[in-house]
PDB file of N, CA and C in Angstrom:
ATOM      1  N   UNK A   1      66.944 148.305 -12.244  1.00  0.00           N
ATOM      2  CA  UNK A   1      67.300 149.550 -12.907  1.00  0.00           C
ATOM      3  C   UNK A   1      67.064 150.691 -11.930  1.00  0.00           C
ATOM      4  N   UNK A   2      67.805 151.794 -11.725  1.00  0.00           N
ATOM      5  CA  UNK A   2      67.599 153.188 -10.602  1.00  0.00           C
ATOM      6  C   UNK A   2      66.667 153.496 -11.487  1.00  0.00           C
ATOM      7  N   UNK A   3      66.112 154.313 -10.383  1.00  0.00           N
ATOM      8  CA  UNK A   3      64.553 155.070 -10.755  1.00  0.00           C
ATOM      9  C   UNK A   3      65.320 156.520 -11.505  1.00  0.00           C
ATOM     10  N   UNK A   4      66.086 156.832 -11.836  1.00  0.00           N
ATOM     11  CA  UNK A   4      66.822 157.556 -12.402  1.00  0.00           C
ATOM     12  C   UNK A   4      67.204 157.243 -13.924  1.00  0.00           C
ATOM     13  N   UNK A   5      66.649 156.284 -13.947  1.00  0.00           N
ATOM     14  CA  UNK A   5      67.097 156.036 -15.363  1.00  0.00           C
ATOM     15  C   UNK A   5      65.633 154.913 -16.100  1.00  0.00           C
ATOM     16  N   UNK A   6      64.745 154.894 -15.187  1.00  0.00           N
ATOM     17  CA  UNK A   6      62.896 154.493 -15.736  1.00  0.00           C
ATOM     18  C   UNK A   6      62.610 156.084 -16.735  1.00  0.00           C
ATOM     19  N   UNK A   7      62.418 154.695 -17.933  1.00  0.00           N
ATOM     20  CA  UNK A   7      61.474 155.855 -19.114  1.00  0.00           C
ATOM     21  C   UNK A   7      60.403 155.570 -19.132  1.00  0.00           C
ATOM     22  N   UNK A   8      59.509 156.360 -19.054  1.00  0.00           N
ATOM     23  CA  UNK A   8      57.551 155.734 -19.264  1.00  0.00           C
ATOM     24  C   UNK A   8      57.543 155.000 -20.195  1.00  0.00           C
ATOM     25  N   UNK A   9      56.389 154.341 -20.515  1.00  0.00           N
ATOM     26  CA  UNK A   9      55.715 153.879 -21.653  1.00  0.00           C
ATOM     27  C   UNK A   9      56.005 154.652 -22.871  1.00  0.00           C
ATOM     28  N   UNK A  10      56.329 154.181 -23.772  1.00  0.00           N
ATOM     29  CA  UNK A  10      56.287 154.567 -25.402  1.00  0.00           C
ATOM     30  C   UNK A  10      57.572 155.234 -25.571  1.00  0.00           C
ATOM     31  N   UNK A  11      58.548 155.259 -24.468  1.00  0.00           N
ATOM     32  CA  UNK A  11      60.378 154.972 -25.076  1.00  0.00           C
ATOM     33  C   UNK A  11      60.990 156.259 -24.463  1.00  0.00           C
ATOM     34  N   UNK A  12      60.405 156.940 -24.122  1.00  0.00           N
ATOM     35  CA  UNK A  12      60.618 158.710 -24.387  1.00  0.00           C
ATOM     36  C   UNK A  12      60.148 159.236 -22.906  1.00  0.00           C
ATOM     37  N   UNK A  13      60.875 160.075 -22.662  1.00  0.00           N
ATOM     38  CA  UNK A  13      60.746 161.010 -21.368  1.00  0.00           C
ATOM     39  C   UNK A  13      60.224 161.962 -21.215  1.00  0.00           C
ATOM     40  N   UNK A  14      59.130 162.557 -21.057  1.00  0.00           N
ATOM     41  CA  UNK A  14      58.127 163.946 -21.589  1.00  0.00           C
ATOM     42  C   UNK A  14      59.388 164.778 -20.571  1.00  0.00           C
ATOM     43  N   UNK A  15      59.590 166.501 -21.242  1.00  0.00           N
ATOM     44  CA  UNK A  15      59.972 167.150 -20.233  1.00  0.00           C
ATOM     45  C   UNK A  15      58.516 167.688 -19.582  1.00  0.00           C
ATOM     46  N   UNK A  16      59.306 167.839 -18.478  1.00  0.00           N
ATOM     47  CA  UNK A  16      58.586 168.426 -17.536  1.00  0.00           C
ATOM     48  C   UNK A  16      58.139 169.855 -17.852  1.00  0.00           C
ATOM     49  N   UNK A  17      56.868 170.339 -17.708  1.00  0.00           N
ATOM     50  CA  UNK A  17      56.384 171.524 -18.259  1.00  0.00           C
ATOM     51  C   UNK A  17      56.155 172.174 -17.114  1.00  0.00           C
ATOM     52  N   UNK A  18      56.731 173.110 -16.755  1.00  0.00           N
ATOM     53  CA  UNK A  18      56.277 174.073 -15.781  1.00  0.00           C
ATOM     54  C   UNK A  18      54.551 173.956 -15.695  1.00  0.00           C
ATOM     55  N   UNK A  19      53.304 174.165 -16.731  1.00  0.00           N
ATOM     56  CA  UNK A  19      51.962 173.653 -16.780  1.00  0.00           C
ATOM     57  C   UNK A  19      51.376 172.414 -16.012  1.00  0.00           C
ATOM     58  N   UNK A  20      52.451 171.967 -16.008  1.00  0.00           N
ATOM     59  CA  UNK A  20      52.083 169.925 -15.648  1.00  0.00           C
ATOM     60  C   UNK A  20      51.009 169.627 -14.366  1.00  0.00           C
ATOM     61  N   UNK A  21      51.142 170.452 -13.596  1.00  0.00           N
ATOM     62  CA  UNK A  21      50.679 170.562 -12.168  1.00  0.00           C
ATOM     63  C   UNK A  21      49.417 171.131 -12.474  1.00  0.00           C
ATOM     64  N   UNK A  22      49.160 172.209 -13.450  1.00  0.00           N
ATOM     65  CA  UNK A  22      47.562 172.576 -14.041  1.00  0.00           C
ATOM     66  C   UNK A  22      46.556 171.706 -14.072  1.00  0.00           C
ATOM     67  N   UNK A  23      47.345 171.234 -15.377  1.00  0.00           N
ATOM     68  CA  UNK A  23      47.070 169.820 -15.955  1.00  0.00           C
ATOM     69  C   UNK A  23      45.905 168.901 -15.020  1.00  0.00           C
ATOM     70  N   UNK A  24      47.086 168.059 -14.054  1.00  0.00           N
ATOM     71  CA  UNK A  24      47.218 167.372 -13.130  1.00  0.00           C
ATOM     72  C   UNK A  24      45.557 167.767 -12.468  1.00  0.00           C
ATOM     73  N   UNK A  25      45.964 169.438 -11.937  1.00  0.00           N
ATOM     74  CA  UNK A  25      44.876 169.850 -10.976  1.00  0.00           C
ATOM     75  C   UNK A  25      43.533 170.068 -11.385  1.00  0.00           C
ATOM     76  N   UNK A  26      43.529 170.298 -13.304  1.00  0.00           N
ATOM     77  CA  UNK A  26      41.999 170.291 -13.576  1.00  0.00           C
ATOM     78  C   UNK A  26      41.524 168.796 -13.425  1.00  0.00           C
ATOM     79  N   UNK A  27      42.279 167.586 -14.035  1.00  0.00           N
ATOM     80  CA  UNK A  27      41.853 166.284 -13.996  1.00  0.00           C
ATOM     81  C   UNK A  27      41.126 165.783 -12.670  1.00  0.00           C
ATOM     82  N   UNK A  28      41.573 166.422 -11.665  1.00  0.00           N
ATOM     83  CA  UNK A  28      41.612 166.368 -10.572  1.00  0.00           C
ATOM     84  C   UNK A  28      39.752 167.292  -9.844  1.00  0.00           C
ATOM     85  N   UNK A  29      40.188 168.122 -10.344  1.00  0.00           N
ATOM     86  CA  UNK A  29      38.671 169.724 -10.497  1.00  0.00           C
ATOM     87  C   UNK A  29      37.594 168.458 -11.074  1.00  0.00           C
ATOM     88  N   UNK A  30      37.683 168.204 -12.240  1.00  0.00           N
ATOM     89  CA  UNK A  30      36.803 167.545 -13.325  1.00  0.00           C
ATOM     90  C   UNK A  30      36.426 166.465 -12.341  1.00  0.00           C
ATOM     91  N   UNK A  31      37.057 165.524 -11.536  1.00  0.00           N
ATOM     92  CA  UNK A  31      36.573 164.044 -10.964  1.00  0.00           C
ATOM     93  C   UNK A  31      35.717 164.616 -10.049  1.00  0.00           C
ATOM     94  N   UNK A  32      36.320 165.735  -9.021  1.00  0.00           N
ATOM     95  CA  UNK A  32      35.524 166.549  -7.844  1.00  0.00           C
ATOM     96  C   UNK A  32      33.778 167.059  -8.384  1.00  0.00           C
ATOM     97  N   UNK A  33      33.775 167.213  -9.775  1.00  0.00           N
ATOM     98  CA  UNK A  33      32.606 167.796 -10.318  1.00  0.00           C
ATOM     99  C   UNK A  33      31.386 167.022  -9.666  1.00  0.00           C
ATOM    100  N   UNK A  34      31.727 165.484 -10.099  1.00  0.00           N
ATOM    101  CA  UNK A  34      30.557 164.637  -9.453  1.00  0.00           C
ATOM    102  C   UNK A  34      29.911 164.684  -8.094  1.00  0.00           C
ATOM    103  N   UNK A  35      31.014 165.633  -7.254  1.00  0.00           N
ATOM    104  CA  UNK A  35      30.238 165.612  -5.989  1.00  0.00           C
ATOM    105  C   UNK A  35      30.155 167.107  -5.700  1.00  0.00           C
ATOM    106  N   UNK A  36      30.320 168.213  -6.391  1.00  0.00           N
ATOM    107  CA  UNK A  36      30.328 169.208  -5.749  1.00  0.00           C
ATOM    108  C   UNK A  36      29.398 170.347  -6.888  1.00  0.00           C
ATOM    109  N   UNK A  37      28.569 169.552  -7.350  1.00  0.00           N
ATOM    110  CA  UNK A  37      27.442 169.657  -8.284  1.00  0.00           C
ATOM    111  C   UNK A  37      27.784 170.605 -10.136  1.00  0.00           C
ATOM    112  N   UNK A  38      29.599 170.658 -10.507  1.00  0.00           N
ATOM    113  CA  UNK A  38      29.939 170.563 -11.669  1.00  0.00           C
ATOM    114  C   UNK A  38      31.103 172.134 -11.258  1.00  0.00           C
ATOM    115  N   UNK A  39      30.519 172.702  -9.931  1.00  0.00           N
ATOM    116  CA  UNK A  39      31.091 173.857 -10.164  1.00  0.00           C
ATOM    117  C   UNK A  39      32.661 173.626  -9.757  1.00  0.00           C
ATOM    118  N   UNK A  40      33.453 172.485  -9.535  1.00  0.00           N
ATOM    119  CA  UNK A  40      35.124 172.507  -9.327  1.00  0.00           C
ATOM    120  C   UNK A  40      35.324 172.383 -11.054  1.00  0.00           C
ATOM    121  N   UNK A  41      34.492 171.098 -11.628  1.00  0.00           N
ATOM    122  CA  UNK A  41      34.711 171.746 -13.472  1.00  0.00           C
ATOM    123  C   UNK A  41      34.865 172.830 -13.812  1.00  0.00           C
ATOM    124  N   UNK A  42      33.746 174.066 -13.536  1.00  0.00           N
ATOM    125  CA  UNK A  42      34.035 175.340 -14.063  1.00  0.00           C
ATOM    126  C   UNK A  42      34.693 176.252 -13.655  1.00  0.00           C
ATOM    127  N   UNK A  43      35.430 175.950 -12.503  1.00  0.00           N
ATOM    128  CA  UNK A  43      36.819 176.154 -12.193  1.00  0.00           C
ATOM    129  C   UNK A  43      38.235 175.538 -12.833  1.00  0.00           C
ATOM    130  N   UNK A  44      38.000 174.337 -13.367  1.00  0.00           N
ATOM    131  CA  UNK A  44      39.081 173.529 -14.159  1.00  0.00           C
ATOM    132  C   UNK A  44      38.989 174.479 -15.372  1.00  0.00           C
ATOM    133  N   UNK A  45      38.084 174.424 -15.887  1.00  0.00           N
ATOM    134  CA  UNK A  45      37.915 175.074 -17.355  1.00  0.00           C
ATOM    135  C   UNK A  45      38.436 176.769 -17.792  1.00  0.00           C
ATOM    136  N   UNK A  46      37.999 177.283 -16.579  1.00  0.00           N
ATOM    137  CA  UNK A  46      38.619 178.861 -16.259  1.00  0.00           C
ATOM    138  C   UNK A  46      39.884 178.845 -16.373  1.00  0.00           C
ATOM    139  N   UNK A  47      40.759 177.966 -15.123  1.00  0.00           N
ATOM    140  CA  UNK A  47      42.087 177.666 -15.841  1.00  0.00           C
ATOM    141  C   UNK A  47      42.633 177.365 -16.951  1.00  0.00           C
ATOM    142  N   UNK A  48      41.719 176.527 -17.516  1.00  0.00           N
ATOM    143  CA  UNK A  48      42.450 175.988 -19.200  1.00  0.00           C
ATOM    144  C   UNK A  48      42.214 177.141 -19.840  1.00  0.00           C
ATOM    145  N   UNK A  49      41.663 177.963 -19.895  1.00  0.00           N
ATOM    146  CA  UNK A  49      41.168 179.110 -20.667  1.00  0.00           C
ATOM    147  C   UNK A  49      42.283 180.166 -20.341  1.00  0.00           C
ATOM    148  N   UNK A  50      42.679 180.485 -18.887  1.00  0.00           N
ATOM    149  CA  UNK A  50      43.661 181.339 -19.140  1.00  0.00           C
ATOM    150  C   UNK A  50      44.999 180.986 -19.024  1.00  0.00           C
ATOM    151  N   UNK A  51      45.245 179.792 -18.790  1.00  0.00           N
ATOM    152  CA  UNK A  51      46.550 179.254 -19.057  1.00  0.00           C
ATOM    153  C   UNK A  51      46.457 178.836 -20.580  1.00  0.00           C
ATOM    154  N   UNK A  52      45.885 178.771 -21.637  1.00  0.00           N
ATOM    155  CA  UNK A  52      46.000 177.841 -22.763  1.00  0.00           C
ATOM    156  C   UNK A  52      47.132 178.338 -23.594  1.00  0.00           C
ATOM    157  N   UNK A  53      47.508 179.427 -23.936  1.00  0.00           N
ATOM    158  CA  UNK A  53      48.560 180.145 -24.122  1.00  0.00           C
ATOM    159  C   UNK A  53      49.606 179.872 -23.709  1.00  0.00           C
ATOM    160  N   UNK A  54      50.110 179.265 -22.284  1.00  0.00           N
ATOM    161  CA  UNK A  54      50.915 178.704 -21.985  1.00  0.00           C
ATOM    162  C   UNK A  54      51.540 177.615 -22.149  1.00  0.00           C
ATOM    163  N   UNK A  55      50.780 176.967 -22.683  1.00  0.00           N
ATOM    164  CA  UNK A  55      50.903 175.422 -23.360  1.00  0.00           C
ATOM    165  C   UNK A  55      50.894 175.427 -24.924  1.00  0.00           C
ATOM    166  N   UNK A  56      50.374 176.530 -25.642  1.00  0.00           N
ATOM    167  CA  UNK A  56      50.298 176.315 -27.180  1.00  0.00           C
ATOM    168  C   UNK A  56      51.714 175.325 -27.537  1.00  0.00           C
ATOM    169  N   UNK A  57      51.392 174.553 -28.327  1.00  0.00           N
ATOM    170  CA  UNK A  57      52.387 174.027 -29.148  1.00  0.00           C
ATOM    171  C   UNK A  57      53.503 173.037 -28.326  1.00  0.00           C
ATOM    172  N   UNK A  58      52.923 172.758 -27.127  1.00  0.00           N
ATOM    173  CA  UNK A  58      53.326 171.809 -26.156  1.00  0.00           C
ATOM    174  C   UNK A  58      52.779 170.142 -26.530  1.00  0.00           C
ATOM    175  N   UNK A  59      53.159 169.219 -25.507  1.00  0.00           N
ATOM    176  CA  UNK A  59      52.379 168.715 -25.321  1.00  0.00           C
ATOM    177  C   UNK A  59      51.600 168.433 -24.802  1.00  0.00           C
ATOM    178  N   UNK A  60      51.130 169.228 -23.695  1.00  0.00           N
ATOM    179  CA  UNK A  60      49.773 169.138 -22.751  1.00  0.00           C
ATOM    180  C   UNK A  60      48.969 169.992 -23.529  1.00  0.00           C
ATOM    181  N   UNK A  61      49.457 170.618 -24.709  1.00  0.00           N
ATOM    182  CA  UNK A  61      48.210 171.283 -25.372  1.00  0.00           C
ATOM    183  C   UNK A  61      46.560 170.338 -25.552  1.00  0.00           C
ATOM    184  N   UNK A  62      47.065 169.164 -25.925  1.00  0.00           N
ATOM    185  CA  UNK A  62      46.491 168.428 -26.139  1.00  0.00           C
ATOM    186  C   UNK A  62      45.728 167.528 -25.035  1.00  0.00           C
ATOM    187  N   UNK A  63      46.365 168.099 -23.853  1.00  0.00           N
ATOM    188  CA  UNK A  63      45.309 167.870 -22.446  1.00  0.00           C
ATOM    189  C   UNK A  63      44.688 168.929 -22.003  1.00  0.00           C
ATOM    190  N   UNK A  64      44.697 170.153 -22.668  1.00  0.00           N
ATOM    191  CA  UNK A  64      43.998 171.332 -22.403  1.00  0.00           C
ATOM    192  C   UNK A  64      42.490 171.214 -23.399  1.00  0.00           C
ATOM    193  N   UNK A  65      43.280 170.866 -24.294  1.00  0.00           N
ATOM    194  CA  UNK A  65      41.557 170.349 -25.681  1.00  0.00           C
ATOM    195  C   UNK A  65      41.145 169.719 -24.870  1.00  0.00           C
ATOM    196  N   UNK A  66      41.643 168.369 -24.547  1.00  0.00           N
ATOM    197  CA  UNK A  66      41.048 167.435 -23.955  1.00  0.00           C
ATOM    198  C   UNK A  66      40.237 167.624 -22.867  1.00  0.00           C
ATOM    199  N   UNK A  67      40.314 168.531 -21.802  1.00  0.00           N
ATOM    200  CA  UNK A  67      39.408 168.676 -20.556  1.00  0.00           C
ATOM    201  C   UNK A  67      38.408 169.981 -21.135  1.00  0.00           C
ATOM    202  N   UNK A  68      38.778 170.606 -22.042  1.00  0.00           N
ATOM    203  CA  UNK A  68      37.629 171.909 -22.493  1.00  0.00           C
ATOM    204  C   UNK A  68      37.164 170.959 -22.907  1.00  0.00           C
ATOM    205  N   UNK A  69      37.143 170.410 -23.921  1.00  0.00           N
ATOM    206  CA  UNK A  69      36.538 169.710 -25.080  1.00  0.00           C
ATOM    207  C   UNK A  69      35.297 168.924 -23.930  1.00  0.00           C
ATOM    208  N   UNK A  70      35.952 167.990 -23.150  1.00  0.00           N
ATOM    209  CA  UNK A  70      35.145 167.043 -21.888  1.00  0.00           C
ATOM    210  C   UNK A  70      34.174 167.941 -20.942  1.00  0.00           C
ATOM    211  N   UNK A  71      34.589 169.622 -20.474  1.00  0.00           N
ATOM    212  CA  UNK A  71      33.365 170.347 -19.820  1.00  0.00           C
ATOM    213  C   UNK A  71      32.181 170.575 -21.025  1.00  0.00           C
ATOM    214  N   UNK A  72      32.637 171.277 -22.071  1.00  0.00           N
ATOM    215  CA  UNK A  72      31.725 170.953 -22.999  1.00  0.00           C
ATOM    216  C   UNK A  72      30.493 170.954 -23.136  1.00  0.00           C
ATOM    217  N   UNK A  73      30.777 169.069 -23.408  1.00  0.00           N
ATOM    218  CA  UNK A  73      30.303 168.522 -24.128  1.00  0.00           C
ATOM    219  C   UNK A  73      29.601 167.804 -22.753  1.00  0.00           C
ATOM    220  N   UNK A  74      30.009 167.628 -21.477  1.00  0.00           N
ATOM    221  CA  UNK A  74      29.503 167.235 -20.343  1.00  0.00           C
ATOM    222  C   UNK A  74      28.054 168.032 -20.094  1.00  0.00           C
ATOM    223  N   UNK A  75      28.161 169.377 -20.008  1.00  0.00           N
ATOM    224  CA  UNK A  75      27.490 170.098 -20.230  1.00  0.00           C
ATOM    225  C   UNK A  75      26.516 170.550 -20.559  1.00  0.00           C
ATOM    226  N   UNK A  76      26.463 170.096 -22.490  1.00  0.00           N
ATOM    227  CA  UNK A  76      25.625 169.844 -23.018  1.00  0.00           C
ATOM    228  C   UNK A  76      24.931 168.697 -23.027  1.00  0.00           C
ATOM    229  N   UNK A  77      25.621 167.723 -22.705  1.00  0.00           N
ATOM    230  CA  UNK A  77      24.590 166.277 -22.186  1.00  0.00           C
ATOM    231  C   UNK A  77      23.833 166.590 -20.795  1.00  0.00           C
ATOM    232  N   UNK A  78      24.733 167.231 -20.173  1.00  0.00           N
ATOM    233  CA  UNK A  78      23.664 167.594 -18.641  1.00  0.00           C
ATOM    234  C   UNK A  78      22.444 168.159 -18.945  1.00  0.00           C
ATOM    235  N   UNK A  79      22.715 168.992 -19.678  1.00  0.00           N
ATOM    236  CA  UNK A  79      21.661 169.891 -19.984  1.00  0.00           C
ATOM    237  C   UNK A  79      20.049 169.439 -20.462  1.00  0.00           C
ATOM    238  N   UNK A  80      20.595 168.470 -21.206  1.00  0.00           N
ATOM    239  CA  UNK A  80      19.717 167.682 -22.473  1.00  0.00           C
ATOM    240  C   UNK A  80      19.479 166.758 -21.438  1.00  0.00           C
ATOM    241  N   UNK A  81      19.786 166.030 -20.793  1.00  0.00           N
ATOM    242  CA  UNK A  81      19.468 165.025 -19.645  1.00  0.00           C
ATOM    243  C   UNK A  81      18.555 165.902 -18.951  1.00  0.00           C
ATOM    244  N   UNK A  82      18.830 166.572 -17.989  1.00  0.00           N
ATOM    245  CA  UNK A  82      18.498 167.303 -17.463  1.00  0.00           C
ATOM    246  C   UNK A  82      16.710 167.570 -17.459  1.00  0.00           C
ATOM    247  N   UNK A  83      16.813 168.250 -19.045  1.00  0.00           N
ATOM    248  CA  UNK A  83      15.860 168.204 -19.692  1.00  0.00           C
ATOM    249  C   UNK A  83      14.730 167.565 -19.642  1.00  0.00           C
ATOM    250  N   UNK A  84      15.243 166.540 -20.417  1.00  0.00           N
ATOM    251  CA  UNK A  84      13.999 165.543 -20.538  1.00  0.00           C
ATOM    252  C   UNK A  84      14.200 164.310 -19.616  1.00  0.00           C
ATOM    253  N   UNK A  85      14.794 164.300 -18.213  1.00  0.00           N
ATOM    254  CA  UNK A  85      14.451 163.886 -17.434  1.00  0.00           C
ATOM    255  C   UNK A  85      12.842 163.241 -17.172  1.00  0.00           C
ATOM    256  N   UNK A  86      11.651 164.205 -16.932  1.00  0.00           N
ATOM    257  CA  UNK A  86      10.661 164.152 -16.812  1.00  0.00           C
ATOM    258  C   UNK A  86      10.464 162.811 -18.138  1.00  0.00           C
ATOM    259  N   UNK A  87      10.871 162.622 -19.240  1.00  0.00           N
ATOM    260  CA  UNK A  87      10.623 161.517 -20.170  1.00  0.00           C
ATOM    261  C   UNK A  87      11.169 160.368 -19.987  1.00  0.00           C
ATOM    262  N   UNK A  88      11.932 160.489 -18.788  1.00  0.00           N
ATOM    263  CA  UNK A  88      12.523 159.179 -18.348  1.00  0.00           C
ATOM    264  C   UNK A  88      13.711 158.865 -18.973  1.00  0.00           C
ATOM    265  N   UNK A  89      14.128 158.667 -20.680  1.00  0.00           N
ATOM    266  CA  UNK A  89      15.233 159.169 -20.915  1.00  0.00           C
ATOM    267  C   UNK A  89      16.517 159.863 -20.552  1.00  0.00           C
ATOM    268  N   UNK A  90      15.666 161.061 -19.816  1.00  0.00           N
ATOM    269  CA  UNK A  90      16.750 161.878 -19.421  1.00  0.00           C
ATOM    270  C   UNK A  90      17.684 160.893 -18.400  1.00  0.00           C
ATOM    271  N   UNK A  91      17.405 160.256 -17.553  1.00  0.00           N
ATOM    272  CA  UNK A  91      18.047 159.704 -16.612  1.00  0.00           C
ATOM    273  C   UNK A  91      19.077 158.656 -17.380  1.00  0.00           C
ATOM    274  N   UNK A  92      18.646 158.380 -18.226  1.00  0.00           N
ATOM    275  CA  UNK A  92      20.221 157.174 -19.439  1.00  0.00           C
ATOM    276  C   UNK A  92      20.769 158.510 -19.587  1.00  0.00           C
ATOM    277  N   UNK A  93      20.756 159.319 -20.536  1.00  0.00           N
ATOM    278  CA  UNK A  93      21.249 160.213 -20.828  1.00  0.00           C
ATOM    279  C   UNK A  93      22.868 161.095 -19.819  1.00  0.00           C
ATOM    280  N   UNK A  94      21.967 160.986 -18.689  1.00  0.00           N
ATOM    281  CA  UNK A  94      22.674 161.353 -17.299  1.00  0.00           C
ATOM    282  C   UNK A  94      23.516 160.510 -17.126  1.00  0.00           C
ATOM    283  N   UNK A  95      23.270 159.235 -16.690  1.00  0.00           N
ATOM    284  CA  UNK A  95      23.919 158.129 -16.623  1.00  0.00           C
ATOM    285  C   UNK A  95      25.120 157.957 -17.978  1.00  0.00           C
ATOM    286  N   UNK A  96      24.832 157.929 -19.170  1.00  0.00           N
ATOM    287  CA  UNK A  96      25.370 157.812 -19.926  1.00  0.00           C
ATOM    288  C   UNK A  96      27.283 158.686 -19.847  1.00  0.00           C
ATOM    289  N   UNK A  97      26.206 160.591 -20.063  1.00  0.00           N
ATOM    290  CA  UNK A  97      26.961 161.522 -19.879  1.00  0.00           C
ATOM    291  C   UNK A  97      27.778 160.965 -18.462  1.00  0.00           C
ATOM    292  N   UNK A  98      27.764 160.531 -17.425  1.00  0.00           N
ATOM    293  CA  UNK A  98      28.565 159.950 -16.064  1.00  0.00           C
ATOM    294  C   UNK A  98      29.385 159.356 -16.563  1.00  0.00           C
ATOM    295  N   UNK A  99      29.285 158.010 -17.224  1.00  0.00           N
ATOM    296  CA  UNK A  99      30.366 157.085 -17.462  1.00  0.00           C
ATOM    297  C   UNK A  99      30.971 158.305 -18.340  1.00  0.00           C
ATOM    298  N   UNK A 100      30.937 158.445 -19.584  1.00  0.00           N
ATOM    299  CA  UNK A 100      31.678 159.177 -20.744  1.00  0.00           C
ATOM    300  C   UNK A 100      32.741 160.016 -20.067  1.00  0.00           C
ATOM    301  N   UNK A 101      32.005 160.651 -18.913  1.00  0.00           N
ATOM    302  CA  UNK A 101      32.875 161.817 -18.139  1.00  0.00           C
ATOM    303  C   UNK A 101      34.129 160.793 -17.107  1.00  0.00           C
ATOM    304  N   UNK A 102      33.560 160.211 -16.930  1.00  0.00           N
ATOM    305  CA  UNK A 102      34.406 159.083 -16.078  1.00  0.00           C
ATOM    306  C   UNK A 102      35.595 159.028 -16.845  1.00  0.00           C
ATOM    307  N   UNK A 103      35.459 158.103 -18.093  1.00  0.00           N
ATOM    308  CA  UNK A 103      36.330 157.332 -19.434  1.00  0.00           C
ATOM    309  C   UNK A 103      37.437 158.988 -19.307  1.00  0.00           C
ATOM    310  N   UNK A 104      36.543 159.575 -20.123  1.00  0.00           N
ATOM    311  CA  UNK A 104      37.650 160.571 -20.304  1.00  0.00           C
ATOM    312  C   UNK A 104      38.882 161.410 -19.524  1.00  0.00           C
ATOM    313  N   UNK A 105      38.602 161.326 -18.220  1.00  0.00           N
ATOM    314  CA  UNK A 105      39.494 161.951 -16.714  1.00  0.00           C
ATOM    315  C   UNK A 105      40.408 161.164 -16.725  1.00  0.00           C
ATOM    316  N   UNK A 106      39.844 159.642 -16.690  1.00  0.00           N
ATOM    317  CA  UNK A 106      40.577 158.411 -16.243  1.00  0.00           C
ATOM    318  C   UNK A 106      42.031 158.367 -17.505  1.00  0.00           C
ATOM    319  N   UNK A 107      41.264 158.215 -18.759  1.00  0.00           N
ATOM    320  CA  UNK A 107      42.021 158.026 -19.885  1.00  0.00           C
ATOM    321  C   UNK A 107      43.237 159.406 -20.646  1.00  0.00           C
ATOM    322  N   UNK A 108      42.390 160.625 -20.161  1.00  0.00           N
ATOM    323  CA  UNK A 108      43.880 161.715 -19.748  1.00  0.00           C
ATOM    324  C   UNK A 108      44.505 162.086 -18.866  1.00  0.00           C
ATOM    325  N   UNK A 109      44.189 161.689 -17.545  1.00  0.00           N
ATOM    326  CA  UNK A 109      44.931 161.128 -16.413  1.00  0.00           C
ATOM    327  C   UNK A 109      46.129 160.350 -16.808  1.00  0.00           C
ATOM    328  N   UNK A 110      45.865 158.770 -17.276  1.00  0.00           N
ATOM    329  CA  UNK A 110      46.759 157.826 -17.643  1.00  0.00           C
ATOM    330  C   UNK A 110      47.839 158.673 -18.620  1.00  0.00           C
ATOM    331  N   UNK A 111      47.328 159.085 -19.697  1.00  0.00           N
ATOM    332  CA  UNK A 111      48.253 159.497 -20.903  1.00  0.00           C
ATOM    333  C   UNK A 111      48.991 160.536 -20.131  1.00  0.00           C
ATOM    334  N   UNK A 112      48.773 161.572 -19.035  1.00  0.00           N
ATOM    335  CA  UNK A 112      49.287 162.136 -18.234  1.00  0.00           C
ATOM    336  C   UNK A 112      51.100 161.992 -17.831  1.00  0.00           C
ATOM    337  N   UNK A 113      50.223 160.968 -16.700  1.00  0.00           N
ATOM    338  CA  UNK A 113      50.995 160.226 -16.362  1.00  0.00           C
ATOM    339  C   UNK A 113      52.349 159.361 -17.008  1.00  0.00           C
ATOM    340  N   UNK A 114      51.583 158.901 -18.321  1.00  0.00           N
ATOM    341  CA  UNK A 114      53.073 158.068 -19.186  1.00  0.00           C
ATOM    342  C   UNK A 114      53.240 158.998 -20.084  1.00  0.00           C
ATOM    343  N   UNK A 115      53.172 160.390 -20.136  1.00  0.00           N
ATOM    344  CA  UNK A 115      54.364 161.363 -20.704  1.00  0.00           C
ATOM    345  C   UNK A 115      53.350 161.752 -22.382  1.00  0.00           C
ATOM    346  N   UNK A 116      52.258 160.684 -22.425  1.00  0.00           N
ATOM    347  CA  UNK A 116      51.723 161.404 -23.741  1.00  0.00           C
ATOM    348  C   UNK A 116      50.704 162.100 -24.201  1.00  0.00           C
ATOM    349  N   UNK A 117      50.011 162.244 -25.263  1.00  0.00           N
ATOM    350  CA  UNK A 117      49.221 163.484 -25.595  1.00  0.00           C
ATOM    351  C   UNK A 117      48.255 162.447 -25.408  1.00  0.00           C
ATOM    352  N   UNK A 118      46.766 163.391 -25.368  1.00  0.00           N
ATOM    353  CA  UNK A 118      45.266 162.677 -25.570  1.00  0.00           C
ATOM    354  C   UNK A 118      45.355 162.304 -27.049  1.00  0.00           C
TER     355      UNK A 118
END
């Protein structure tokens, strides 16, 4: 079949959103977080915040929830890890919050990619 005529996964051809490349570049911000101690996240998130308007009622709206929603809540587990570190806990906690943050990049990445919403 020409690559001109491949539909993603689930039948349907997302149009292309002028946003898409945002998108793309916070998923991208968010993975960088792990090594550049969270602050390329709060650069991802700044973007979703003033682009979100641009996407209302799209379908990457729903990858804009998706990466606010993921600084978050990352965030607040850092924090709380963080925390009670000294209880030993904190370090699952950390660990925990890692994978979760992982799952979620990876898994709106993919949906990205094959054209659908989180």
């Amino acid at each position: 079949m020409p690559e001109s005529e491949y539909i993603p996964a689930g039948g349907q051809r997302a149009a292309r959103h002028p946003a898409h490349n945002l998108v793309v570049l916070v998923y991208i911000l968010q993975a960088l977080a792990f090594f550049t101690g969270g602050v390329t996240a709060l650069v991802g998130v700044i973007i979703n915040y003033v682009k979100v308007e641009d996407v209302r009622g799209t379908w990457l709206d729903s990858h804009f929830r998706w990466q606010i929603r993921t600084f978050w809540f990352a965030l607040l587990w850092f924090v709380i890890g963080t925390v009670t570190t000294p209880l030993i806990i904190g370090w699952l906690i950390l660990l925990a919050m890692a994978i979760w943050m992982i799952y979620r990049i990876v898994k709106g990445a993919l949906a990205l990619n094959d054209g659908r919403t989180v």
